[in-house]
Every structure is written in C-alpha cells, then in structure tokens.
N, C-alpha and C. Protein backbone atom coordinates (compact mmCIF):
# COMPACT_ATOMS: atom_id res chain seq x y z
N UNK A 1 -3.14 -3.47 2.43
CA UNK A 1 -2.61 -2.24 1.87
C UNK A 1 -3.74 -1.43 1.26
N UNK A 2 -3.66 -0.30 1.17
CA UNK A 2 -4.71 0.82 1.12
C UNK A 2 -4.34 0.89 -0.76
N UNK A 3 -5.08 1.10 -1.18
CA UNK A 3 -5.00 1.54 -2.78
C UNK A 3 -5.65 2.64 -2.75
N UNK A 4 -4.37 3.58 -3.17
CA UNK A 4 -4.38 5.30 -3.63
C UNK A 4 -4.30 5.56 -4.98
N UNK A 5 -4.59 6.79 -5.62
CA UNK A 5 -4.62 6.73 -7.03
C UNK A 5 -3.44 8.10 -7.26
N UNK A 6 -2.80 7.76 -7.87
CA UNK A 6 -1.65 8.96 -8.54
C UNK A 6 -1.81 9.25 -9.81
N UNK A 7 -2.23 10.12 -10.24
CA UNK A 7 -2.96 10.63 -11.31
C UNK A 7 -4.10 10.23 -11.63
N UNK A 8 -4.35 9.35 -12.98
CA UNK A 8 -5.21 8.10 -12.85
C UNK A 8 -5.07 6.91 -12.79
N UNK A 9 -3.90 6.69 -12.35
CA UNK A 9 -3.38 5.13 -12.30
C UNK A 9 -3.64 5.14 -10.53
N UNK A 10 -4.31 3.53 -10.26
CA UNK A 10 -4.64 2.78 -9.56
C UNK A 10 -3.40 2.26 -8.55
N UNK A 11 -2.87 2.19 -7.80
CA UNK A 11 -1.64 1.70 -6.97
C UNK A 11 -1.86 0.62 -5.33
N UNK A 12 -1.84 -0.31 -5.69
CA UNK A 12 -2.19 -0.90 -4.55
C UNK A 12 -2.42 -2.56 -4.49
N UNK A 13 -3.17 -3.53 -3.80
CA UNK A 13 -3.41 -4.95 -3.99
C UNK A 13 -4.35 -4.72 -5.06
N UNK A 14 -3.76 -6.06 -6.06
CA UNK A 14 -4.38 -6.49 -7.00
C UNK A 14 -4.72 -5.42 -8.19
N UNK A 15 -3.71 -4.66 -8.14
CA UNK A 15 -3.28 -3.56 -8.92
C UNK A 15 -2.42 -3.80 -10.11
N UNK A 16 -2.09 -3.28 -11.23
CA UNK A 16 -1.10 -3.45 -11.97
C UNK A 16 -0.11 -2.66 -11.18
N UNK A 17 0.91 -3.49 -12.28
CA UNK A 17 2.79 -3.10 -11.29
C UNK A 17 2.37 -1.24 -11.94
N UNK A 18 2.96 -0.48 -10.69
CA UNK A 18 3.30 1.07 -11.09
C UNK A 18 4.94 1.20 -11.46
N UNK A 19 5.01 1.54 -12.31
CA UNK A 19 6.56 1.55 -13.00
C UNK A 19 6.83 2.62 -13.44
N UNK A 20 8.28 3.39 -12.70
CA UNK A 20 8.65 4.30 -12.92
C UNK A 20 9.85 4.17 -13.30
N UNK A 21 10.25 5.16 -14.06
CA UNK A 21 11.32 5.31 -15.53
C UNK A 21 11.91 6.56 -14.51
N UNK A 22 13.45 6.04 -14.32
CA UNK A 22 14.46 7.01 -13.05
C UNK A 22 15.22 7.84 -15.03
N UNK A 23 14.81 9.18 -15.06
CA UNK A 23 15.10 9.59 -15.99
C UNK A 23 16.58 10.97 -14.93
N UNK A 24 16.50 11.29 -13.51
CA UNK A 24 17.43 11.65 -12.88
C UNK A 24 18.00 12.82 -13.32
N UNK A 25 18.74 13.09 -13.67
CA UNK A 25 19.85 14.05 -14.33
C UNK A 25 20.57 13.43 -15.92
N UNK A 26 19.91 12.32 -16.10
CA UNK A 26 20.72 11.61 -17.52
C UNK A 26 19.89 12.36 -18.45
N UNK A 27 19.62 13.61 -18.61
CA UNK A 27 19.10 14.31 -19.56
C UNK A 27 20.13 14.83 -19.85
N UNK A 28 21.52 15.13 -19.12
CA UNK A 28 22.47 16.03 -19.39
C UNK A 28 22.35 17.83 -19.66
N UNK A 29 21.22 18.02 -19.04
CA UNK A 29 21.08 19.28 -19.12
C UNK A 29 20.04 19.85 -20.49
N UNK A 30 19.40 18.60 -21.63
CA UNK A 30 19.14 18.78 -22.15
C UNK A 30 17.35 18.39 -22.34
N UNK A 31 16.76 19.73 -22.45
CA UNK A 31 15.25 19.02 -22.88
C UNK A 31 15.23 18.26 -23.82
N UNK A 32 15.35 18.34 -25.29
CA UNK A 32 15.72 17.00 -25.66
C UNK A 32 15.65 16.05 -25.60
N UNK A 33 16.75 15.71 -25.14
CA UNK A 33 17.18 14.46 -24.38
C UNK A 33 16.36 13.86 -23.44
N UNK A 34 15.78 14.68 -22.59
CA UNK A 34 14.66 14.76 -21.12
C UNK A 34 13.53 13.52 -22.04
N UNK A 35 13.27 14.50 -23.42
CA UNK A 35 11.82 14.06 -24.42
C UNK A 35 12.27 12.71 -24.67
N UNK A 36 13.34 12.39 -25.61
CA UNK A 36 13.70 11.40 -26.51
C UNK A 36 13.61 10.06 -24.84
N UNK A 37 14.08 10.47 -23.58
CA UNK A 37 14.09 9.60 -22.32
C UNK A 37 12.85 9.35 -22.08
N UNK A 38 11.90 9.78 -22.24
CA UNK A 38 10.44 10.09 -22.26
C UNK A 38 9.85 9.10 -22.54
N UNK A 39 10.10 9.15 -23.93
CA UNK A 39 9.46 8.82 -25.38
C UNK A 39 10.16 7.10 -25.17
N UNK A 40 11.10 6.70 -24.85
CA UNK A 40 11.17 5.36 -24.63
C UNK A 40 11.05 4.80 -23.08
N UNK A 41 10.52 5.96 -22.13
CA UNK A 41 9.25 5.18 -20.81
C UNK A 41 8.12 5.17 -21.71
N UNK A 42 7.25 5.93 -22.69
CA UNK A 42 5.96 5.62 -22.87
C UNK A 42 5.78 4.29 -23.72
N UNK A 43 6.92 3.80 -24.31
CA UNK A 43 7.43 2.98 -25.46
C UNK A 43 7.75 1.63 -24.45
N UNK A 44 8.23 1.63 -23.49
CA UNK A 44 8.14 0.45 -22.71
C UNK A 44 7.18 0.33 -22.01
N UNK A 45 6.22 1.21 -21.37
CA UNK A 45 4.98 0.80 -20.71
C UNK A 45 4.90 1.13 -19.61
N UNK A 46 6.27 1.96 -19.36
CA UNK A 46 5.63 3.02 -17.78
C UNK A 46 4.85 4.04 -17.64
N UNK A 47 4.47 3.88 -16.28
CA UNK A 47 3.76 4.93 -15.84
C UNK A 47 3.75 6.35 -15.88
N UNK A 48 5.25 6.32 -15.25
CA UNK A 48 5.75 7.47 -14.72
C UNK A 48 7.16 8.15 -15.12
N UNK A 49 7.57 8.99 -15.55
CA UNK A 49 8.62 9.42 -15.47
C UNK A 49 9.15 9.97 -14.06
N UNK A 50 10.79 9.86 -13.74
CA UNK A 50 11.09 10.58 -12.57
C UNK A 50 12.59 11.82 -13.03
N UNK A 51 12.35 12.52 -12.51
CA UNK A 51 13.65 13.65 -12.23
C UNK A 51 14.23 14.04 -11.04
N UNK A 52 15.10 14.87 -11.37
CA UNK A 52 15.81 15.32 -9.86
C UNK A 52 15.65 16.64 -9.52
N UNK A 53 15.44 17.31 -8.29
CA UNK A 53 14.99 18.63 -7.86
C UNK A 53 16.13 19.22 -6.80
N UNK A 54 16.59 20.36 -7.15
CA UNK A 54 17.67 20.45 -6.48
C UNK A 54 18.19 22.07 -6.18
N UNK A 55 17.82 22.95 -5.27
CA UNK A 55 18.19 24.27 -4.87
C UNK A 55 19.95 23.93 -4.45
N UNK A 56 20.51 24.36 -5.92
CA UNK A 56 21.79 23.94 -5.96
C UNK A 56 22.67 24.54 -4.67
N UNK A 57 22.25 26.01 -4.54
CA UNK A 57 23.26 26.62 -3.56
C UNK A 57 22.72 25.90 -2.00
N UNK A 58 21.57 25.18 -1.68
CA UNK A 58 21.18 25.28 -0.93
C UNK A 58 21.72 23.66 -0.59
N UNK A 59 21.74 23.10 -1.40
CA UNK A 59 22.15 21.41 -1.66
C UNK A 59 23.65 21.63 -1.22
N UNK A 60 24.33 22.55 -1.97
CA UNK A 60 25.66 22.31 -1.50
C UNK A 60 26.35 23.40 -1.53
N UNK A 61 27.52 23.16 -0.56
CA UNK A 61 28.35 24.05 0.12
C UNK A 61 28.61 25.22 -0.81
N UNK A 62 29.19 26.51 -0.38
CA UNK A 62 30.38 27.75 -1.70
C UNK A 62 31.43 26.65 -2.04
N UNK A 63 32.00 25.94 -1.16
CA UNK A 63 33.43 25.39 -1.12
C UNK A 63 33.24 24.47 -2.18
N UNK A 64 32.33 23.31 -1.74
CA UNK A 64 31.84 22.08 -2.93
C UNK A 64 32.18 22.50 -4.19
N UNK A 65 30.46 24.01 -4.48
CA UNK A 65 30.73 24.22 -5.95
C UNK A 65 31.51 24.51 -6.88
N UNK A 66 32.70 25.39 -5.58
CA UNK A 66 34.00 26.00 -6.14
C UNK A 66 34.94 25.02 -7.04
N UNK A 67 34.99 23.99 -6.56
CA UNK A 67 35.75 22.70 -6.88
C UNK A 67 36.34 22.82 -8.06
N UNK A 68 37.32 22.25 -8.82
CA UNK A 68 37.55 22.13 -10.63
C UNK A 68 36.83 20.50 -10.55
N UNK A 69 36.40 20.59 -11.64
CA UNK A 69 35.97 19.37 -11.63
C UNK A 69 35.48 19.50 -13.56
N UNK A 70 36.12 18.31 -14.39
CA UNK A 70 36.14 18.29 -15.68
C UNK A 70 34.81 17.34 -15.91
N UNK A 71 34.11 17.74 -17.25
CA UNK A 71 32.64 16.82 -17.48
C UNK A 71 32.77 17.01 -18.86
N UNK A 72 31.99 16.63 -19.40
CA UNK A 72 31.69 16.37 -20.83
C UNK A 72 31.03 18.00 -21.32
N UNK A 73 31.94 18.19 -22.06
CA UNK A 73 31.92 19.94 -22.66
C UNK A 73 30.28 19.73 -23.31
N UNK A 74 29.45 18.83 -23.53
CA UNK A 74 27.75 19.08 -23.91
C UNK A 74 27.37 19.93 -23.08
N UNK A 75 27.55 19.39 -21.70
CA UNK A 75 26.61 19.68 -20.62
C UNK A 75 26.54 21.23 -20.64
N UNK A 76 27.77 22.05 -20.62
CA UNK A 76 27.56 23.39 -20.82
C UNK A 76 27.03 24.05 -22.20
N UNK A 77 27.12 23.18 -23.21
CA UNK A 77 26.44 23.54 -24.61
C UNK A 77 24.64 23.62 -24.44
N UNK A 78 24.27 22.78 -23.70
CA UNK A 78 23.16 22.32 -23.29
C UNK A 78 22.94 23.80 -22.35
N UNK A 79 23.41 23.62 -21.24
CA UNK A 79 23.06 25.21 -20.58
C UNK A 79 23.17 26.24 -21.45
N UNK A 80 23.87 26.34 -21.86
CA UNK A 80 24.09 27.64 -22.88
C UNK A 80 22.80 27.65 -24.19
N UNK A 81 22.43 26.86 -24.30
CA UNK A 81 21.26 26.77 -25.36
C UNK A 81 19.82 26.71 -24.85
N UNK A 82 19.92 26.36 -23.40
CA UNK A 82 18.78 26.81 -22.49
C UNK A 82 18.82 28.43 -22.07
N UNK A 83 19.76 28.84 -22.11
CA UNK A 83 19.98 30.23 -21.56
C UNK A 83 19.08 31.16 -22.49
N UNK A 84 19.16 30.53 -23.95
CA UNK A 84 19.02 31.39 -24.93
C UNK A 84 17.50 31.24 -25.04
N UNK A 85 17.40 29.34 -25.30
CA UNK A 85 15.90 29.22 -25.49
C UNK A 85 14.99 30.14 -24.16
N UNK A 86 15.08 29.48 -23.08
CA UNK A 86 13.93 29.96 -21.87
C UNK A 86 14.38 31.68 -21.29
N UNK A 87 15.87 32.32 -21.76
CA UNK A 87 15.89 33.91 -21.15
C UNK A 87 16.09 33.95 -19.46
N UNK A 88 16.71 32.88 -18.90
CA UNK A 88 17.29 32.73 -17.46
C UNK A 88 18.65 32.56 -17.42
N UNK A 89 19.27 32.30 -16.50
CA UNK A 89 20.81 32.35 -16.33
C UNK A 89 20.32 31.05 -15.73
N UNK A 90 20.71 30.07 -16.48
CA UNK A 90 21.47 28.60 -16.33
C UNK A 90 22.46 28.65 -14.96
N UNK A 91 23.55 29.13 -15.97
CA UNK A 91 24.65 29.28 -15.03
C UNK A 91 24.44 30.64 -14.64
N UNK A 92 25.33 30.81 -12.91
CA UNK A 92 25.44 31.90 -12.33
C UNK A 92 26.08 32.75 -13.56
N UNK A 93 26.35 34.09 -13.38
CA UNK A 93 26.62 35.00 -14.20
C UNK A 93 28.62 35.15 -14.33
N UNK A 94 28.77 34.96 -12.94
CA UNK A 94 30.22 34.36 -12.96
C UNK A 94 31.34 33.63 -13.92
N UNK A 95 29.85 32.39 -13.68
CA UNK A 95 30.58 30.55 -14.57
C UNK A 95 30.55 31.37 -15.87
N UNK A 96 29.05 31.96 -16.44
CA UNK A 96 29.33 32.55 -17.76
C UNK A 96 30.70 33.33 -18.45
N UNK A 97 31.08 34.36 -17.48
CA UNK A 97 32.01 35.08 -17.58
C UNK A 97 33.60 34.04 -17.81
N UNK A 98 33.82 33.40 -16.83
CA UNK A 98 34.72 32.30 -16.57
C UNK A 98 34.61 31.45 -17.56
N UNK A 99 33.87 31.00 -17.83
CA UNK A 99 33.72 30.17 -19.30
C UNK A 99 33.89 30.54 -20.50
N UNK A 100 33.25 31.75 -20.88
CA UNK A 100 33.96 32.45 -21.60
C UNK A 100 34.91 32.95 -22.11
N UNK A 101 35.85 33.13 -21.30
CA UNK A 101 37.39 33.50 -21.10
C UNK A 101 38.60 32.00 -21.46
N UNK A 102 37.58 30.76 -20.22
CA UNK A 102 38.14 29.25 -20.30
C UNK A 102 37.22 28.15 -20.11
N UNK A 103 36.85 28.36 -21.57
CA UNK A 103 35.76 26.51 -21.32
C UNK A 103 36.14 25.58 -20.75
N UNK A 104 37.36 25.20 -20.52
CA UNK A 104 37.64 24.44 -20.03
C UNK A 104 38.23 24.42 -18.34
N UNK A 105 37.72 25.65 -17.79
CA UNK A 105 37.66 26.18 -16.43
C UNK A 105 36.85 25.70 -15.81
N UNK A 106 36.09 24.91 -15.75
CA UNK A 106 34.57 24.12 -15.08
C UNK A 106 34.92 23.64 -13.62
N UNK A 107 33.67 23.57 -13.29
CA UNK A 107 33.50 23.48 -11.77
C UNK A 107 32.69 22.59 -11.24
N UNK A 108 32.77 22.01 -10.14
CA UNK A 108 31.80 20.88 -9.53
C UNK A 108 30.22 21.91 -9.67
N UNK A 109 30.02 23.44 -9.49
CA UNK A 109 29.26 23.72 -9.54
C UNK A 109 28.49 24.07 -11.04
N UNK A 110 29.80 24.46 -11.52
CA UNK A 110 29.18 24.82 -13.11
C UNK A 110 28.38 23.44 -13.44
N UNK A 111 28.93 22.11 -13.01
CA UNK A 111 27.87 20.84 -13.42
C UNK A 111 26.56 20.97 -13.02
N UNK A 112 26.35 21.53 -11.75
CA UNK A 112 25.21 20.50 -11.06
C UNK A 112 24.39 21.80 -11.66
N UNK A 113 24.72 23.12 -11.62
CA UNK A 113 23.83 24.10 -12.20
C UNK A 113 23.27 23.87 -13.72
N UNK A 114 24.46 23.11 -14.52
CA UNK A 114 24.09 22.86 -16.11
C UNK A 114 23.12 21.66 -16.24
N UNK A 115 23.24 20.71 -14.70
CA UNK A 115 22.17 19.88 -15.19
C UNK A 115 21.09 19.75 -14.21
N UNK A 116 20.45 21.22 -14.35
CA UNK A 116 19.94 21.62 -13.32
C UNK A 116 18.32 22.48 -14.34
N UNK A 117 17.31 21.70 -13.82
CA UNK A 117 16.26 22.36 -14.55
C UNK A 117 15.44 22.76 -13.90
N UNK A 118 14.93 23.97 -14.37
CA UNK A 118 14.02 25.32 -13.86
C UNK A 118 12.28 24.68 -14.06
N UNK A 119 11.82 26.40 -13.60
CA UNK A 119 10.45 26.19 -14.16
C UNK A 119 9.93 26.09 -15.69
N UNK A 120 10.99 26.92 -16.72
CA UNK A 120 10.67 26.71 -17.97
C UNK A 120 10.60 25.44 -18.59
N UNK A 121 11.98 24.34 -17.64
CA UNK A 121 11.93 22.99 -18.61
C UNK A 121 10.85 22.39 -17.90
N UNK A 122 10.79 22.48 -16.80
CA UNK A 122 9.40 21.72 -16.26
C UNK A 122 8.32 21.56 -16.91
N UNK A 123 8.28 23.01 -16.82
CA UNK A 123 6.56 23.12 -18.03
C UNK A 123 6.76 22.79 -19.31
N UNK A 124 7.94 22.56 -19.84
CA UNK A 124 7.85 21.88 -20.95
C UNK A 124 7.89 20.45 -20.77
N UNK A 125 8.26 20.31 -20.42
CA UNK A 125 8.47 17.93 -19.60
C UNK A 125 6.93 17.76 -19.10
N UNK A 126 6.54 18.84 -18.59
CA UNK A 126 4.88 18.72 -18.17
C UNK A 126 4.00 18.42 -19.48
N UNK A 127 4.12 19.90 -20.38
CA UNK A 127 3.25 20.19 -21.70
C UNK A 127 3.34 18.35 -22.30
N UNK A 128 4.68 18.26 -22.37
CA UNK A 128 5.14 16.88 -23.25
C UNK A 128 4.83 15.69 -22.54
N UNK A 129 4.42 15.78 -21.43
CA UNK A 129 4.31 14.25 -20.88
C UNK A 129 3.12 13.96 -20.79
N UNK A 130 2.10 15.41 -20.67
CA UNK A 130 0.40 15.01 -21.21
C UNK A 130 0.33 14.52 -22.17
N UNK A 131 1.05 15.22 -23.36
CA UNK A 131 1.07 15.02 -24.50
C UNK A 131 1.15 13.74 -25.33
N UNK A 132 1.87 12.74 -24.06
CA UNK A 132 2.13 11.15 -24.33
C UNK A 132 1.73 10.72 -23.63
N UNK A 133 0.80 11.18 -22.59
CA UNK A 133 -0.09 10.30 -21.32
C UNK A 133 1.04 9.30 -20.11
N UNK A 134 1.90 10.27 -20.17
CA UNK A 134 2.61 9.27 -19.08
C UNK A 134 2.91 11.01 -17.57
N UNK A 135 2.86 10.25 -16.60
CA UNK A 135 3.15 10.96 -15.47
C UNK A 135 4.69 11.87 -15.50
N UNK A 136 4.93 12.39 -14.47
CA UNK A 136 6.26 12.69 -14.20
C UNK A 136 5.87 13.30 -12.66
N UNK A 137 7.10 13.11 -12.49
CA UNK A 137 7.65 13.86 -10.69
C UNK A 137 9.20 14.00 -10.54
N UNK A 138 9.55 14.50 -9.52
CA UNK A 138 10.81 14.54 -9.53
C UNK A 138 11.23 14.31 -8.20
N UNK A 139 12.23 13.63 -7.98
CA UNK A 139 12.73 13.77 -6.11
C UNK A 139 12.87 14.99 -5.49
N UNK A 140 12.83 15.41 -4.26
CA UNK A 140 13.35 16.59 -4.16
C UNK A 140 14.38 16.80 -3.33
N UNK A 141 14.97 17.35 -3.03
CA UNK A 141 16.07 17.13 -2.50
C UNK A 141 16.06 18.30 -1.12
N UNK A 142 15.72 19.52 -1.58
CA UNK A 142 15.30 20.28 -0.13
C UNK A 142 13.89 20.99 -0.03
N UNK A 143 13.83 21.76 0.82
CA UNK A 143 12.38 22.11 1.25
C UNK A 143 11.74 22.74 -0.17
N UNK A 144 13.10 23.84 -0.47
CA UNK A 144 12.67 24.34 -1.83
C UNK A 144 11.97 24.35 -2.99
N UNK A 145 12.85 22.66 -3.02
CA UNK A 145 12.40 21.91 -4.54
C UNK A 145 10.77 21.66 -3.81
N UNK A 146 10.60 21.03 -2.97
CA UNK A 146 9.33 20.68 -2.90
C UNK A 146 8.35 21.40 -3.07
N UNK A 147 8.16 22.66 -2.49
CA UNK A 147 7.53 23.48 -2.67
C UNK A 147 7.44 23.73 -4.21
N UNK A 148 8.65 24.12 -4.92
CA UNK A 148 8.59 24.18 -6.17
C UNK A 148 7.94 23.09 -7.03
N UNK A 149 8.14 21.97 -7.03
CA UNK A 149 7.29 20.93 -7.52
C UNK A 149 5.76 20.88 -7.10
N UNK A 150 5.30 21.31 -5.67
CA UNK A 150 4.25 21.19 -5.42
C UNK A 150 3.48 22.77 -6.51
N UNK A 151 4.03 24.02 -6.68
CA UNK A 151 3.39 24.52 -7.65
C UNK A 151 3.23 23.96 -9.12
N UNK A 152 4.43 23.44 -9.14
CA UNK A 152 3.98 22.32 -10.83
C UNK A 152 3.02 21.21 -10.19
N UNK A 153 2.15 21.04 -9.28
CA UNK A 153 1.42 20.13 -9.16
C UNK A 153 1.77 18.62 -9.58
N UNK A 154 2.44 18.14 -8.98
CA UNK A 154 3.39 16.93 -9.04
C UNK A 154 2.21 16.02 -8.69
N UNK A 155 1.92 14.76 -9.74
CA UNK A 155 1.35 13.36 -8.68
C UNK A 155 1.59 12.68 -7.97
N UNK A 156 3.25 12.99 -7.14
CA UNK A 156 3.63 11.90 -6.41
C UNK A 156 4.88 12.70 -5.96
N UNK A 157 5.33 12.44 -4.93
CA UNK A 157 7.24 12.55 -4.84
C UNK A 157 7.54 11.45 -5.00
N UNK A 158 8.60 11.20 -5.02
CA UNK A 158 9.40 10.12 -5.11
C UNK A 158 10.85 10.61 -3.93
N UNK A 159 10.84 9.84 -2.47
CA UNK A 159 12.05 10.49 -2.11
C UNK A 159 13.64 9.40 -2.34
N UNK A 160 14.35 10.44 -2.37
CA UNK A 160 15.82 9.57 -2.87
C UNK A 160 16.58 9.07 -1.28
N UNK A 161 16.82 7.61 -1.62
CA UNK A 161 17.56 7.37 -0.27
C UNK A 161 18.50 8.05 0.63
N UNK A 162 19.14 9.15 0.02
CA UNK A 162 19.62 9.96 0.71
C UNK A 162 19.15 10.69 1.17
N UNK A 163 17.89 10.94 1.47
CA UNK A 163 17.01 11.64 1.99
C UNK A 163 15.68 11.43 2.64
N UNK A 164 16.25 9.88 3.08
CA UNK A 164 15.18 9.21 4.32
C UNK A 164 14.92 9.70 5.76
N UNK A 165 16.43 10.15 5.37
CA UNK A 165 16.59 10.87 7.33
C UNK A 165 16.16 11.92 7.62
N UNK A 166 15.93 13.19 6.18
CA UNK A 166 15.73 14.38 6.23
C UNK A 166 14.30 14.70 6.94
N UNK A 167 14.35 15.08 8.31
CA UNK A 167 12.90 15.07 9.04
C UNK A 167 11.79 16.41 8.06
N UNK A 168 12.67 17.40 7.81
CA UNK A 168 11.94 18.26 7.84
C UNK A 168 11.53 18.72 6.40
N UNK A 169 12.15 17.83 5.58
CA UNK A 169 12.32 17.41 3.78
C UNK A 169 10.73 16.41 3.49
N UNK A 170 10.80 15.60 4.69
CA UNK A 170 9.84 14.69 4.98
C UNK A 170 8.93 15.37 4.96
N UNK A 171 8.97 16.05 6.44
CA UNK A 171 7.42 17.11 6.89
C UNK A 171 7.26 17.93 5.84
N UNK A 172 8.09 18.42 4.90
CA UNK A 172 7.36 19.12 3.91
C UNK A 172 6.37 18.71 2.29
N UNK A 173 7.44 17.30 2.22
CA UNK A 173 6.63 16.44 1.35
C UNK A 173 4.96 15.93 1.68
N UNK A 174 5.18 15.88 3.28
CA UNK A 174 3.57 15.52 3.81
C UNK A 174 2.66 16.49 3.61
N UNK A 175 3.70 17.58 3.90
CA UNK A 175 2.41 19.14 3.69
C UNK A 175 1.49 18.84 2.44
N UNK A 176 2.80 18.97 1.31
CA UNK A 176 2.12 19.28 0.30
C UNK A 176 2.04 17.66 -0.66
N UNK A 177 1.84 16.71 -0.17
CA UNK A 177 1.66 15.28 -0.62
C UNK A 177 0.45 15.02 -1.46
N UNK A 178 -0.52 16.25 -1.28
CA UNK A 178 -1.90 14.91 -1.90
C UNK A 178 -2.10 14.19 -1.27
N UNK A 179 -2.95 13.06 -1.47
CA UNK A 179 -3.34 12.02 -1.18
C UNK A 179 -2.19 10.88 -0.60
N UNK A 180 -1.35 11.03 -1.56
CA UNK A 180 -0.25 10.27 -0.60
C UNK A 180 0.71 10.53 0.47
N UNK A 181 0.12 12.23 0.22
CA UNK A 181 0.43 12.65 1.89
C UNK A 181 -0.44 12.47 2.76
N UNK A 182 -1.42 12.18 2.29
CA UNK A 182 -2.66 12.25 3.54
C UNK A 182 -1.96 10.95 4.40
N UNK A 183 -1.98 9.43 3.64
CA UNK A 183 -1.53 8.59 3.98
C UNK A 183 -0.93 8.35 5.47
N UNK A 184 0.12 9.22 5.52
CA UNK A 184 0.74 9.86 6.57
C UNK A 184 0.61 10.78 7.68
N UNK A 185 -0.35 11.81 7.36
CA UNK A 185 -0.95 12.67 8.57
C UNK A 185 -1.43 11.86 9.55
C-alpha cells in the first residue's frame, strides 16, 4: 500500500490508525453544536472531522421536498439564527413565509435545507478546526458540493456508500482530489 499524506497526517503501512469523527448532519443545523462535536473529536484523538455536502434542490426531487414531514422545532430555530448571524436565506423564502404564518407547517424540505450548511458555516468549522489542529471534510453528495468543497480546499473526500455507483460524482472527486486523487488517474 502506497502511503499518502492528508494534511499532515501520514496514512498508510506502518502508519498510525487515521480516525475520523462522522460529525454528518448531527449538528442539527447548528454551528455550535458542529464546535462542541468538534471539540470532543480533538478530545478523543481524531484526526479528522467529517460532514455532509448537499445541493439540496439538486439531491432531491420538488415532490420529495414538498412532503409534510414533522422534526424537532430546534432545527428551524437553528436556521433562523443562521439567517440572522451569516445574512443568507437558510430556508427558501417560501418555508420562511409558511413558517411564519405555521411553525408547525414543516416539510421534508424545510429539514434538509435547516440542516444544511453554506459557505459561511464552513469557514467557520474551517477557522475553528485550525484552531484545534484537527482536519475536516465533508462527503459530497453531487457534482456541486464537490466543487464547492474543493474551493474550501478540503484534505480529503470522504464518499458516502450511497454514492459508490455515482460515475460522474466519482470523476469529479478525481478532478479535484489532490493527491488522493492522483491515486486514481
């Protein structure tokens, strides 16, 4: 086996274990939360943090997002307090309106958008994860995200099993891989 380096950690024979902390969407929409998840990978001794990357409209159907679908009333407290902190629309301008009227009107989409993070939380999970010397990356889920992660200069993808088959999710992770895309060319 070839030993590659992802950031400055070493990966390969006769290597220490590389251990990554699946931090996913259990942030609940909240930086915060993202930190405090953080803060106990650097506290156990991983490497790496991981997240999820996700061009929501592009991930899933009008019909999907339309859905009713009930979640834990944070998750939109959490969007709504990102809206304010970073000056983006969290949620489409719609869910806002609709929510407004009936919090308790929620949608399969109002979720995945509330636990759904931009370039502002990035660069903050970035600023903060130098800040504690541990890595981060995120899966990506379509061509989008990748690209988007590859401008946050990511040390690694990480792809999610549901997305072994994706040929062209693949070919884009190789594009922009680094070194552990080279691997593969």
């Amino acid at each position: 086996m070839q030993t590659i380096t992802i950031g400055s950690k070493k990966v390969g024979k006769d290597e220490p274990c590389f251990v990554v902390a699946e931090i996913g969407i259990n942030h609940n929409g909240s930086v915060e939360i993202a930190k405090q998840l953080i803060d106990l990978a650097v506290k156990t001794g991983c490497q790496a943090v991981k997240f999820q990357k996700r061009t929501i409209d592009v991930v899933y159907g009008a019909e999907e997002l339309a859905k009713p679908r009930s979640f834990d009333p944070s998750f939109i407290k959490h969007a709504m307090e990102r809206i304010a902190q970073y000056s983006y629309d969290v949620l489409p301008k719609e869910a806002q309106t609709r929510l407004a009227a009936n919090p308790e009107a929620t949608t399969n989409g109002d979720l995945k958008y509330a636990l759904e993070f931009n370039e502002p939380e990035y660069r903050e999970i970035d600023r903060y994860c130098r800040e504690k010397g541990i890595l981060w990356t995120a899966s990506p889920w379509d061509i989008g995200s990748v690209t988007f992660l590859a401008q946050l200069d990511v040390p690694f993808y990480k792809i999610a099993s549901a997305s072994l088959t994706d040929a062209e999710l693949l070919r884009a992770v190789i594009f922009f891989g680094g070194e552990v895309g080279q691997l593969f060319r």
